[in-house]
PDB file of N, CA and C in Angstrom:
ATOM      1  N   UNK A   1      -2.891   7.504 -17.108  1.00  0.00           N
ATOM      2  CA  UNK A   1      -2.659   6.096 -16.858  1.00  0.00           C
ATOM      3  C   UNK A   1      -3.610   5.308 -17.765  1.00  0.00           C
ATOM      4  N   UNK A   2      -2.581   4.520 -18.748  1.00  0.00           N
ATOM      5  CA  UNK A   2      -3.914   4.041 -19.705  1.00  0.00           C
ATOM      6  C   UNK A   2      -3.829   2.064 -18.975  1.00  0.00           C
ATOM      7  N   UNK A   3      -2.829   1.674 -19.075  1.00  0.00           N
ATOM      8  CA  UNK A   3      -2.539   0.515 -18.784  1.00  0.00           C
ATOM      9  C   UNK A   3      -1.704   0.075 -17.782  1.00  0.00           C
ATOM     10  N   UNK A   4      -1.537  -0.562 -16.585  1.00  0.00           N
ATOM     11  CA  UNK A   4      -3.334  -1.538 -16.626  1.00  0.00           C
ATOM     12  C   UNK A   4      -4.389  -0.519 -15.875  1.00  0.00           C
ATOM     13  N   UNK A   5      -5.738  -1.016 -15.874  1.00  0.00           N
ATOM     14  CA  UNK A   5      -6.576  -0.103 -15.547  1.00  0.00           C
ATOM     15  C   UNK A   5      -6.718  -0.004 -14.046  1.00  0.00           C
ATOM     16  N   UNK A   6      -6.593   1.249 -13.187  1.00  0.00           N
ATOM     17  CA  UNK A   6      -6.616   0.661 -11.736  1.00  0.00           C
ATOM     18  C   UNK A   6      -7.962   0.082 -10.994  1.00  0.00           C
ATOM     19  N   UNK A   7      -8.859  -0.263 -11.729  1.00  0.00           N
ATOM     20  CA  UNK A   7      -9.852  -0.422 -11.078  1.00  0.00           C
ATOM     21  C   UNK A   7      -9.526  -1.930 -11.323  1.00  0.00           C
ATOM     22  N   UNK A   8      -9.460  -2.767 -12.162  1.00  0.00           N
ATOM     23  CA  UNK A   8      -9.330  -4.139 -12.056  1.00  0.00           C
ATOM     24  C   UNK A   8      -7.934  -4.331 -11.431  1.00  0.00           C
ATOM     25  N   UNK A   9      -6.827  -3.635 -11.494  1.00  0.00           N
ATOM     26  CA  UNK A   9      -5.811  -4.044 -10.608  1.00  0.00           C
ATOM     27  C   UNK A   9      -5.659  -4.097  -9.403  1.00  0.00           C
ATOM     28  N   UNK A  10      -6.010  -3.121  -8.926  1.00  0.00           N
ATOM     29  CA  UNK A  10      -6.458  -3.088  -7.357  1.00  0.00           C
ATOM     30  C   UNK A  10      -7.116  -3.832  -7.147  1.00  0.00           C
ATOM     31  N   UNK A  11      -8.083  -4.036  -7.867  1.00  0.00           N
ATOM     32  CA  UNK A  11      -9.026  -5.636  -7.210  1.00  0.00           C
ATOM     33  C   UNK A  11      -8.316  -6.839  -6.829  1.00  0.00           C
ATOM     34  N   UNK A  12      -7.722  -7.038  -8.141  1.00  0.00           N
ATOM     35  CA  UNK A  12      -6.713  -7.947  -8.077  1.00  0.00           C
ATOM     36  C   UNK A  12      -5.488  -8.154  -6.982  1.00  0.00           C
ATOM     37  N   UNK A  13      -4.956  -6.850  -6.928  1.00  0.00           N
ATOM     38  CA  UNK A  13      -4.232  -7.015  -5.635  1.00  0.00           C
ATOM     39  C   UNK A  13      -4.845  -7.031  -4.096  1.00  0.00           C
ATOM     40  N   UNK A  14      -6.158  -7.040  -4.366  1.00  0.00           N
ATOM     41  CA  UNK A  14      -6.546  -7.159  -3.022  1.00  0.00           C
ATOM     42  C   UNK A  14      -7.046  -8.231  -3.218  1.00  0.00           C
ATOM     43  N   UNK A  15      -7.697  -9.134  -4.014  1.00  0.00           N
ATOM     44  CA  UNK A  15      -7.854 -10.268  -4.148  1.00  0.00           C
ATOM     45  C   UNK A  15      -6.659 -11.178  -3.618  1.00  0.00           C
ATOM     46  N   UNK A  16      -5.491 -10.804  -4.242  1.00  0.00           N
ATOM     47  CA  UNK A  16      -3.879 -11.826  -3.399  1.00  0.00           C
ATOM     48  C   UNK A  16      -3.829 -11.682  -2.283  1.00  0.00           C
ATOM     49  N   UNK A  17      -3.925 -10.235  -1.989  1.00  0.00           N
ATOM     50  CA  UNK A  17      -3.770 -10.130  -0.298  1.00  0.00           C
ATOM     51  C   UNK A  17      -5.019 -11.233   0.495  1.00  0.00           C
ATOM     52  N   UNK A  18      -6.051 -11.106  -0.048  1.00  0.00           N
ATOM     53  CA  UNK A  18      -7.277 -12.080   0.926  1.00  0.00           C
ATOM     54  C   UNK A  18      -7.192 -13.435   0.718  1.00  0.00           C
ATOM     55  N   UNK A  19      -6.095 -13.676  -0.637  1.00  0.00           N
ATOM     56  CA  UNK A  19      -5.583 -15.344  -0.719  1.00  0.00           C
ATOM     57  C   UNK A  19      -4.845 -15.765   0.312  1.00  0.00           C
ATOM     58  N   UNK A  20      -3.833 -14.954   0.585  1.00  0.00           N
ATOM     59  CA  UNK A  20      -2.768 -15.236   1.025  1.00  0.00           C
ATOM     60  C   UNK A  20      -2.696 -15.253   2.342  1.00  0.00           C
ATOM     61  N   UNK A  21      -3.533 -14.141   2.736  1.00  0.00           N
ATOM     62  CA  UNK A  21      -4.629 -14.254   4.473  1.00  0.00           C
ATOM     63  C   UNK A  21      -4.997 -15.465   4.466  1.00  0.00           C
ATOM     64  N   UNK A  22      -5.783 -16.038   3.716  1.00  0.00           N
ATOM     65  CA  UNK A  22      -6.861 -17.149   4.177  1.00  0.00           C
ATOM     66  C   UNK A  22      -5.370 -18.615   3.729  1.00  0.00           C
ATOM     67  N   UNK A  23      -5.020 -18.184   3.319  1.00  0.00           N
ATOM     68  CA  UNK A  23      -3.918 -19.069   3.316  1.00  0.00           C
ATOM     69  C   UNK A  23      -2.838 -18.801   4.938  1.00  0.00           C
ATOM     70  N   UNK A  24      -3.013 -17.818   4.960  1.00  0.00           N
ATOM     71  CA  UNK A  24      -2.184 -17.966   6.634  1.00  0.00           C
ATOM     72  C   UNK A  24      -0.633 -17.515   6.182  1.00  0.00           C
ATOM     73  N   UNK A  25      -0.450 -16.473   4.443  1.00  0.00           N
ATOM     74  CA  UNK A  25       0.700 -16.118   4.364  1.00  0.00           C
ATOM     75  C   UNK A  25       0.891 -15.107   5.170  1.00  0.00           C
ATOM     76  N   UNK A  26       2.518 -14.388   4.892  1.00  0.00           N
ATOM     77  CA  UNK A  26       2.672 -13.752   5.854  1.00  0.00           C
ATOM     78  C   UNK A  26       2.054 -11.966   5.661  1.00  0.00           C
ATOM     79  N   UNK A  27       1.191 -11.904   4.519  1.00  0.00           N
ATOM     80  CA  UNK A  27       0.682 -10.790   4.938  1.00  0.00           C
ATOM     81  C   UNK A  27      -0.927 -10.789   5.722  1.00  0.00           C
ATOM     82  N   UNK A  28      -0.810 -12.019   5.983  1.00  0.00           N
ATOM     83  CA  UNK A  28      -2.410 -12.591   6.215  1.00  0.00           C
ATOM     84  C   UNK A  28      -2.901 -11.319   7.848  1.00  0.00           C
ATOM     85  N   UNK A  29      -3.503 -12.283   8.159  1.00  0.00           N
ATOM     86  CA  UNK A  29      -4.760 -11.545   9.488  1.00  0.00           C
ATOM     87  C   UNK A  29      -4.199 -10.907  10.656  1.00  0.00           C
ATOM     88  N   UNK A  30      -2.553 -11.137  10.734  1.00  0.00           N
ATOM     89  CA  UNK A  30      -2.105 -10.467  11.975  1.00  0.00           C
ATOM     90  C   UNK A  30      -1.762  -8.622  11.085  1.00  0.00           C
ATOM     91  N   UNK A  31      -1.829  -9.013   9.766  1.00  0.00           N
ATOM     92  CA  UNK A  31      -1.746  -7.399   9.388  1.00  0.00           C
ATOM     93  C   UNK A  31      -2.846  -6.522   8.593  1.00  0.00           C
ATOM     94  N   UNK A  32      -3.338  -7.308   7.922  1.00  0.00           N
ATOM     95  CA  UNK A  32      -4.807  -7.166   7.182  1.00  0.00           C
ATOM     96  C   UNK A  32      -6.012  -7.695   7.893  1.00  0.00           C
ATOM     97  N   UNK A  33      -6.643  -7.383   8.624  1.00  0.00           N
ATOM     98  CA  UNK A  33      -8.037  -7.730   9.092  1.00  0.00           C
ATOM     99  C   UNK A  33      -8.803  -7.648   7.994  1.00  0.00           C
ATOM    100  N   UNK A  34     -10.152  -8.410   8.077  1.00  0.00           N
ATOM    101  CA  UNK A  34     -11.162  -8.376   7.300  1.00  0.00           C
ATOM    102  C   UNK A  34     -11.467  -6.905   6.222  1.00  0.00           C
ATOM    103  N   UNK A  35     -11.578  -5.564   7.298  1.00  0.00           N
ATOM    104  CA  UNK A  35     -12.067  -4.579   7.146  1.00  0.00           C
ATOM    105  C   UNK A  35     -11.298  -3.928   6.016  1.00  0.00           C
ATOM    106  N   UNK A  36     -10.070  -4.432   6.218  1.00  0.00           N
ATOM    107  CA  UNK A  36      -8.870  -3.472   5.122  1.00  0.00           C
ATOM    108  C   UNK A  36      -9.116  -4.035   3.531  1.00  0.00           C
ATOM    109  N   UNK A  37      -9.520  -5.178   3.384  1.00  0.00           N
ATOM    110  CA  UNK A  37      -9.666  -5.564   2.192  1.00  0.00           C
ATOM    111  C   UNK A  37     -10.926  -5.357   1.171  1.00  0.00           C
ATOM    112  N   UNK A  38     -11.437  -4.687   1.785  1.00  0.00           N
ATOM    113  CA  UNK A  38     -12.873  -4.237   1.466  1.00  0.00           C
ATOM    114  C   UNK A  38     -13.000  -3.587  -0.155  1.00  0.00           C
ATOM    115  N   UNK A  39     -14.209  -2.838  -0.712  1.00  0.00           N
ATOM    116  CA  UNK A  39     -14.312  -2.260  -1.755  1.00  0.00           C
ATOM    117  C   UNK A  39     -14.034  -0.877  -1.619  1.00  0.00           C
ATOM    118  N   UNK A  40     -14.255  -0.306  -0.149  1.00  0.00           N
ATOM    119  CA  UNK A  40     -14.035   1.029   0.136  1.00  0.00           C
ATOM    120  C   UNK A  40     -12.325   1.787   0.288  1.00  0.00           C
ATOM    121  N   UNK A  41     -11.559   0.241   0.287  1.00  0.00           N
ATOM    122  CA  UNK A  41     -10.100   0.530   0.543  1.00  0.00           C
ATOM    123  C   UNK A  41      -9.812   1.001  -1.096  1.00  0.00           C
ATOM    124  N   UNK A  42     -10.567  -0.128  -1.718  1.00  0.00           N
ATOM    125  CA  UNK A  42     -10.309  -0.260  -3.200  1.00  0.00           C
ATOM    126  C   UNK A  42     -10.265   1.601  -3.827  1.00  0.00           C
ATOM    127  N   UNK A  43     -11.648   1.294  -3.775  1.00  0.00           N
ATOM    128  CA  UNK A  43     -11.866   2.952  -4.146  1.00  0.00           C
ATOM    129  C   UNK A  43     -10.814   4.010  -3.651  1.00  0.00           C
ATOM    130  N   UNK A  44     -10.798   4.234  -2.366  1.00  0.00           N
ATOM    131  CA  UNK A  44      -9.708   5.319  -2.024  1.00  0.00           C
ATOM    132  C   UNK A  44      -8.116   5.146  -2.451  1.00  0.00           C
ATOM    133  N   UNK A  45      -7.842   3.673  -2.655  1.00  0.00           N
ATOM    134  CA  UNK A  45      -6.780   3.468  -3.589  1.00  0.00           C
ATOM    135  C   UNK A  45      -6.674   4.000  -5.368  1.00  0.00           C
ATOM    136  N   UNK A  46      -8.055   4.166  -5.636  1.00  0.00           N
ATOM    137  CA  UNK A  46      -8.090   4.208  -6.884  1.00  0.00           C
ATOM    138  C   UNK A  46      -7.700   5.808  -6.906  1.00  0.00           C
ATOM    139  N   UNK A  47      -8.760   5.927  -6.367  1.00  0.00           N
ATOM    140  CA  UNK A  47      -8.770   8.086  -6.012  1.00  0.00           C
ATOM    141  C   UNK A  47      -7.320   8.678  -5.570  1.00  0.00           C
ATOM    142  N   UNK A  48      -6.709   7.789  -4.960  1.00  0.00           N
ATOM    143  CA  UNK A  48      -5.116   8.144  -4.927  1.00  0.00           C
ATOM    144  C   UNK A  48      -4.395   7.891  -6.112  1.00  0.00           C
ATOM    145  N   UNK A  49      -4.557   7.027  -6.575  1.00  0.00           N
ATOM    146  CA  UNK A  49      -3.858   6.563  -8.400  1.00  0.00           C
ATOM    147  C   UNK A  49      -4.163   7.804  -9.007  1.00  0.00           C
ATOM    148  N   UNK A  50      -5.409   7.694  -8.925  1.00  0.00           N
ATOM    149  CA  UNK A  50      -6.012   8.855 -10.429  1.00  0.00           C
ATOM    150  C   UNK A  50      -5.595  10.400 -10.072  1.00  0.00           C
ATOM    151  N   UNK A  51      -5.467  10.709  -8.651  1.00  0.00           N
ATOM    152  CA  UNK A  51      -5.121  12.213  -8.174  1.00  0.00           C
ATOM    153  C   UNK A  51      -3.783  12.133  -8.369  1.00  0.00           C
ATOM    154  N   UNK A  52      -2.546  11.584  -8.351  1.00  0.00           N
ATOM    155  CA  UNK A  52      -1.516  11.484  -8.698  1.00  0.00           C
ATOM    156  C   UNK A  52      -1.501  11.566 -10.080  1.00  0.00           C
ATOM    157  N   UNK A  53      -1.633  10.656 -10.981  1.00  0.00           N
ATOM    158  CA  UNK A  53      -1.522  10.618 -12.292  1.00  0.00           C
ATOM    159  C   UNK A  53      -2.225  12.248 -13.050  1.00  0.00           C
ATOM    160  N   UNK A  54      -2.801  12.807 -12.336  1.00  0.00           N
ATOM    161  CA  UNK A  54      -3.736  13.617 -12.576  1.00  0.00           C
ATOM    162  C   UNK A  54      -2.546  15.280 -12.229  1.00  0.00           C
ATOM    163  N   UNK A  55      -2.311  14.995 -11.230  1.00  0.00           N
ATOM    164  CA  UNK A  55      -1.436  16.131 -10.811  1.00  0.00           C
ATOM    165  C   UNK A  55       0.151  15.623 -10.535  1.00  0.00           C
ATOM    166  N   UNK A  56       0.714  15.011 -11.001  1.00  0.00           N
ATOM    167  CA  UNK A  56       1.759  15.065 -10.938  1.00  0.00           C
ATOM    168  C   UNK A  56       2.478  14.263 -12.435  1.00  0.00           C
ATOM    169  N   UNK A  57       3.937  14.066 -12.516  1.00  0.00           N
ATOM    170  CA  UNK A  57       4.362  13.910 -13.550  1.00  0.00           C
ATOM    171  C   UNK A  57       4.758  11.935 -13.321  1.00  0.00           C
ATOM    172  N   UNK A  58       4.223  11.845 -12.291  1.00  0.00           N
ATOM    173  CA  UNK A  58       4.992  10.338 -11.493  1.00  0.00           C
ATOM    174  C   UNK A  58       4.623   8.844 -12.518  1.00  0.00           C
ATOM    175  N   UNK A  59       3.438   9.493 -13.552  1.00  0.00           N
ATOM    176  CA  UNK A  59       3.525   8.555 -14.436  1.00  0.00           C
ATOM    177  C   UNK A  59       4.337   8.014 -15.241  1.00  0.00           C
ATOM    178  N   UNK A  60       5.124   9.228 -15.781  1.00  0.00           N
ATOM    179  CA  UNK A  60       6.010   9.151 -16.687  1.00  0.00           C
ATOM    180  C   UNK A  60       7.501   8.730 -16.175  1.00  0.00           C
ATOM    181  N   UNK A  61       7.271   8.830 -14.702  1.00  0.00           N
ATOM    182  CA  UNK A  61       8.585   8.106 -14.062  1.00  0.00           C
ATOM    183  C   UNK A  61       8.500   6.774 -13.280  1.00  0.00           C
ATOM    184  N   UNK A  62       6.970   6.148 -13.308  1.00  0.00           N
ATOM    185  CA  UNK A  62       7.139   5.192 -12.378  1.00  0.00           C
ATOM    186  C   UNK A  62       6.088   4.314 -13.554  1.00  0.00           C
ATOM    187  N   UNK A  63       6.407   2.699 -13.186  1.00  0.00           N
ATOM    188  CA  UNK A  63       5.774   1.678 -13.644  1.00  0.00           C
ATOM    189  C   UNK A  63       4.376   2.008 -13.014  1.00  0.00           C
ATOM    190  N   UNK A  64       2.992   1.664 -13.626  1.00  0.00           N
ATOM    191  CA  UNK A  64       1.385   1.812 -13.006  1.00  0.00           C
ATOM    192  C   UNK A  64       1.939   1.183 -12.093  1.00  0.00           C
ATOM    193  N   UNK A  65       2.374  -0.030 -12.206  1.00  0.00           N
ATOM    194  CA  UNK A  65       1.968  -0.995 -10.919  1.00  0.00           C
ATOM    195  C   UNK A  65       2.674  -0.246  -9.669  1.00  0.00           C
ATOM    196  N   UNK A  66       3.733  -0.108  -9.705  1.00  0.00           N
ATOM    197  CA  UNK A  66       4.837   0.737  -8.584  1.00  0.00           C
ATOM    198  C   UNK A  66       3.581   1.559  -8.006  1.00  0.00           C
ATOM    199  N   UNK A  67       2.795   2.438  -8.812  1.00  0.00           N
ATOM    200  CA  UNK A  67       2.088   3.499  -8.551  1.00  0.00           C
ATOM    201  C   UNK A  67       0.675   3.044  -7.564  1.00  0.00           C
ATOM    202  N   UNK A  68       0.063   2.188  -8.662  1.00  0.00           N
ATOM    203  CA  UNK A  68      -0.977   1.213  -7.826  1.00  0.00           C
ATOM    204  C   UNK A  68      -0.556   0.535  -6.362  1.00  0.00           C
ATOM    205  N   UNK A  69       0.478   0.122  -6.373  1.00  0.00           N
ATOM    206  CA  UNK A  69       0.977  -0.969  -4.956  1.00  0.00           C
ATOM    207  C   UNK A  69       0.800   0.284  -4.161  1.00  0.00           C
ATOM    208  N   UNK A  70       2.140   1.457  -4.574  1.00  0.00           N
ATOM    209  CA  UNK A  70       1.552   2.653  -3.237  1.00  0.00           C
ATOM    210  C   UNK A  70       0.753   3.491  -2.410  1.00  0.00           C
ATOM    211  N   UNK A  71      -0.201   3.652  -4.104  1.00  0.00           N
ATOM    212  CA  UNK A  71      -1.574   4.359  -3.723  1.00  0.00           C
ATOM    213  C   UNK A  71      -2.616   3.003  -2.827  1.00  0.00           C
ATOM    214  N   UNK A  72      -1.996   1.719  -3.112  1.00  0.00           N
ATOM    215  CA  UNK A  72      -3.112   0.676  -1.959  1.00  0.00           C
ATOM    216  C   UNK A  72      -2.406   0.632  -0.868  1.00  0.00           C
ATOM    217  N   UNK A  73      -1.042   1.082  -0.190  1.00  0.00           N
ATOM    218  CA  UNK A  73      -0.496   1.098   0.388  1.00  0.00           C
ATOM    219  C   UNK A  73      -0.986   1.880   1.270  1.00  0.00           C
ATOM    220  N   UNK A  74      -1.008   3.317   0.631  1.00  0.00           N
ATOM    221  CA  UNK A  74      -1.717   4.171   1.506  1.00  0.00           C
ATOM    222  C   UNK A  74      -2.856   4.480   1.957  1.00  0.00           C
ATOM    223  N   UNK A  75      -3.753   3.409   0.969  1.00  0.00           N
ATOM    224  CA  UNK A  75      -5.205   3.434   1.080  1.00  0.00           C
ATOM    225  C   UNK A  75      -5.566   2.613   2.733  1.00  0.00           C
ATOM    226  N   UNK A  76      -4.477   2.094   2.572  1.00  0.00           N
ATOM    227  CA  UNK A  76      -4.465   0.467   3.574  1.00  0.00           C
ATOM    228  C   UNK A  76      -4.162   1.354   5.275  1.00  0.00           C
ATOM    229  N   UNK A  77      -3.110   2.105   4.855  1.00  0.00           N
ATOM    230  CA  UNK A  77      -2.551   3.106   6.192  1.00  0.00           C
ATOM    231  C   UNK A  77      -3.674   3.857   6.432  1.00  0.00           C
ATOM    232  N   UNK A  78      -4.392   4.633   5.882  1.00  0.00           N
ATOM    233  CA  UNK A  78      -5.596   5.154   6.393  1.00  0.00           C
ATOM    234  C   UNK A  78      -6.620   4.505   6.780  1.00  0.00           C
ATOM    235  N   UNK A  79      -7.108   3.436   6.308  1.00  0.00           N
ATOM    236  CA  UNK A  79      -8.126   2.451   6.796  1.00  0.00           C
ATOM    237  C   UNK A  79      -7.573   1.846   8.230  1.00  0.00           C
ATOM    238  N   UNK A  80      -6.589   1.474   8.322  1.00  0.00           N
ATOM    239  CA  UNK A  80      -5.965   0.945   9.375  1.00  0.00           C
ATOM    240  C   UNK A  80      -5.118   1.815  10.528  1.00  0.00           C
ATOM    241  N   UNK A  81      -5.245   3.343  10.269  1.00  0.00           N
ATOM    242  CA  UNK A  81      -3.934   3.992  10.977  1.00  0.00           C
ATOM    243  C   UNK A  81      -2.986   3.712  10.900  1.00  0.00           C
ATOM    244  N   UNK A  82      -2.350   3.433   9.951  1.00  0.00           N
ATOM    245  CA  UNK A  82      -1.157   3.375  10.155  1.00  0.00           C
ATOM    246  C   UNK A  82      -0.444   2.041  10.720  1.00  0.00           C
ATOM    247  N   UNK A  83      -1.093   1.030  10.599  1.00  0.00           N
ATOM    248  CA  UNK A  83      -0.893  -0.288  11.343  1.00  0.00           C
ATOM    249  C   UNK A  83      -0.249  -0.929  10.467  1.00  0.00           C
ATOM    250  N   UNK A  84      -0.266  -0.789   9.245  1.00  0.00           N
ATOM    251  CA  UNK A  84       0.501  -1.711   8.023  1.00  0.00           C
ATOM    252  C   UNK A  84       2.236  -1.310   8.230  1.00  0.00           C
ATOM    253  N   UNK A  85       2.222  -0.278   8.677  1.00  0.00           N
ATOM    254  CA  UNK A  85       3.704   0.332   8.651  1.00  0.00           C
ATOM    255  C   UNK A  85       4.684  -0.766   9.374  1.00  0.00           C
ATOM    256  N   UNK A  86       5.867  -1.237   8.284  1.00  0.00           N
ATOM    257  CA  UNK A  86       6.266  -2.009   9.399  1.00  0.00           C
ATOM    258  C   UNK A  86       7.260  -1.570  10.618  1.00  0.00           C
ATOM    259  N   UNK A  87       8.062  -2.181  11.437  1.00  0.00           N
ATOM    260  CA  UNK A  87       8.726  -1.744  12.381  1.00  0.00           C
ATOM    261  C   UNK A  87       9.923  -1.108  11.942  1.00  0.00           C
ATOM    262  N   UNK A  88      10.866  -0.322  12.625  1.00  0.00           N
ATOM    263  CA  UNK A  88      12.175  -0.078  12.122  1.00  0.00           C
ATOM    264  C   UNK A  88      13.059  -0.987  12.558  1.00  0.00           C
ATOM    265  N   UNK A  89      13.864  -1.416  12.138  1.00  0.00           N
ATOM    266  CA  UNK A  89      15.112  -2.382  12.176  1.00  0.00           C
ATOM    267  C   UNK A  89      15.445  -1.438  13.755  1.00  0.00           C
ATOM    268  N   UNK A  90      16.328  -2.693  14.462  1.00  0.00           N
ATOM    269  CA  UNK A  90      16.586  -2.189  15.493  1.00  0.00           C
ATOM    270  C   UNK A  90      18.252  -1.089  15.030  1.00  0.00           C
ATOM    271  N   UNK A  91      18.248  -0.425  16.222  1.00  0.00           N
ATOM    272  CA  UNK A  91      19.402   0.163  15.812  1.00  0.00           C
ATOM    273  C   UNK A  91      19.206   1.633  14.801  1.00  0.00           C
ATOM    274  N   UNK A  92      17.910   1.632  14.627  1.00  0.00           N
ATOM    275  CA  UNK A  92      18.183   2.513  13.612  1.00  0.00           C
ATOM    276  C   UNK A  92      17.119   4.105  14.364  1.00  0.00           C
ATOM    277  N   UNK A  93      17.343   4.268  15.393  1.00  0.00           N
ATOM    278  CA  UNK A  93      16.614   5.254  16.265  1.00  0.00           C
ATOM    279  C   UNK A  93      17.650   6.175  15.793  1.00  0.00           C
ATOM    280  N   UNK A  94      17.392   7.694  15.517  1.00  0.00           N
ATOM    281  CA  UNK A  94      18.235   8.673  15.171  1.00  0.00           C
ATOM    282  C   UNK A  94      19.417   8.818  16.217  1.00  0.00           C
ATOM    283  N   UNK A  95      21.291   9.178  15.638  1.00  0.00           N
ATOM    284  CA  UNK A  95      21.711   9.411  16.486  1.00  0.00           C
ATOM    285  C   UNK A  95      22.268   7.913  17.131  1.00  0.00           C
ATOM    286  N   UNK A  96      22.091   6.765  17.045  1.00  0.00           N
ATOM    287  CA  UNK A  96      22.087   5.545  17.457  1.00  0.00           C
ATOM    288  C   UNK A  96      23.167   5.062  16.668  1.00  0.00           C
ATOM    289  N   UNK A  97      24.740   5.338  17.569  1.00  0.00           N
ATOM    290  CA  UNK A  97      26.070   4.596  17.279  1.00  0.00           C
ATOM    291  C   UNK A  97      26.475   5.451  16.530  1.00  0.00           C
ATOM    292  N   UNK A  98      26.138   7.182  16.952  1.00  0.00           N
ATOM    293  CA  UNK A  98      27.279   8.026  16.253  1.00  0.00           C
ATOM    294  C   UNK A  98      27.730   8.926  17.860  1.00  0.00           C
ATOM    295  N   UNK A  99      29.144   9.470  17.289  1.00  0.00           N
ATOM    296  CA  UNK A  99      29.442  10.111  18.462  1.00  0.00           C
ATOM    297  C   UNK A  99      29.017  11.519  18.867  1.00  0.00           C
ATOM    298  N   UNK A 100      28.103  11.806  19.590  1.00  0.00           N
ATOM    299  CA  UNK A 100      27.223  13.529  19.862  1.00  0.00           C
ATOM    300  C   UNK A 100      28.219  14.555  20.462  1.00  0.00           C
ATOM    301  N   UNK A 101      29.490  14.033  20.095  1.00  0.00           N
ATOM    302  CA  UNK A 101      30.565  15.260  21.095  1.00  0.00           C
ATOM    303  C   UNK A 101      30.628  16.342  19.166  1.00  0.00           C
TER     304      UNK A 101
END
């Protein structure tokens, strides 16, 4: 991964996310608390970028950024348990409006 670099991007995207909190958008404080936006999320986002790019081929198939958003994605699910995950659409429980005969 040469470009962009994930250490200033991730900043950056966590920088929007703490705009957009303190702005009261909708990824603000009912889903990101203080704690998730931290430098330590940063890092384990990065360490997920670089272990991917590192062992797998996903560079050459995915945009950095695609790659970056997921690896902070998941950085975010571990800091938080799993709390970022959003809900499932209703209706969509396995088995839900097919016939089991």
């Amino acid at each position: 991964m040469v470009e962009p670099k994930p250490y200033a991007s991730l900043r950056l995207l966590l920088a929007e996310l703490r705009a957009q909190r303190d702005a009261g958008g909708e990824a603000g404080g009912r889903l990101l608390p203080e704690e998730a936006l931290g430098e330590p999320v940063a890092e384990r986002a990065e360490e997920l970028a670089c272990a991917l790019a590192a062992r797998t081929d996903a560079t050459l198939r995915w945009p950095a950024s695609a790659i970056l958003a997921a690896a902070l994605r998941a950085a975010l699910d571990e800091r938080l348990g799993g709390r970022t995950r959003p809900e499932p659409p209703r209706g969509a429980q396995e088995g839900h409006g097919r016939d089991k005969s």
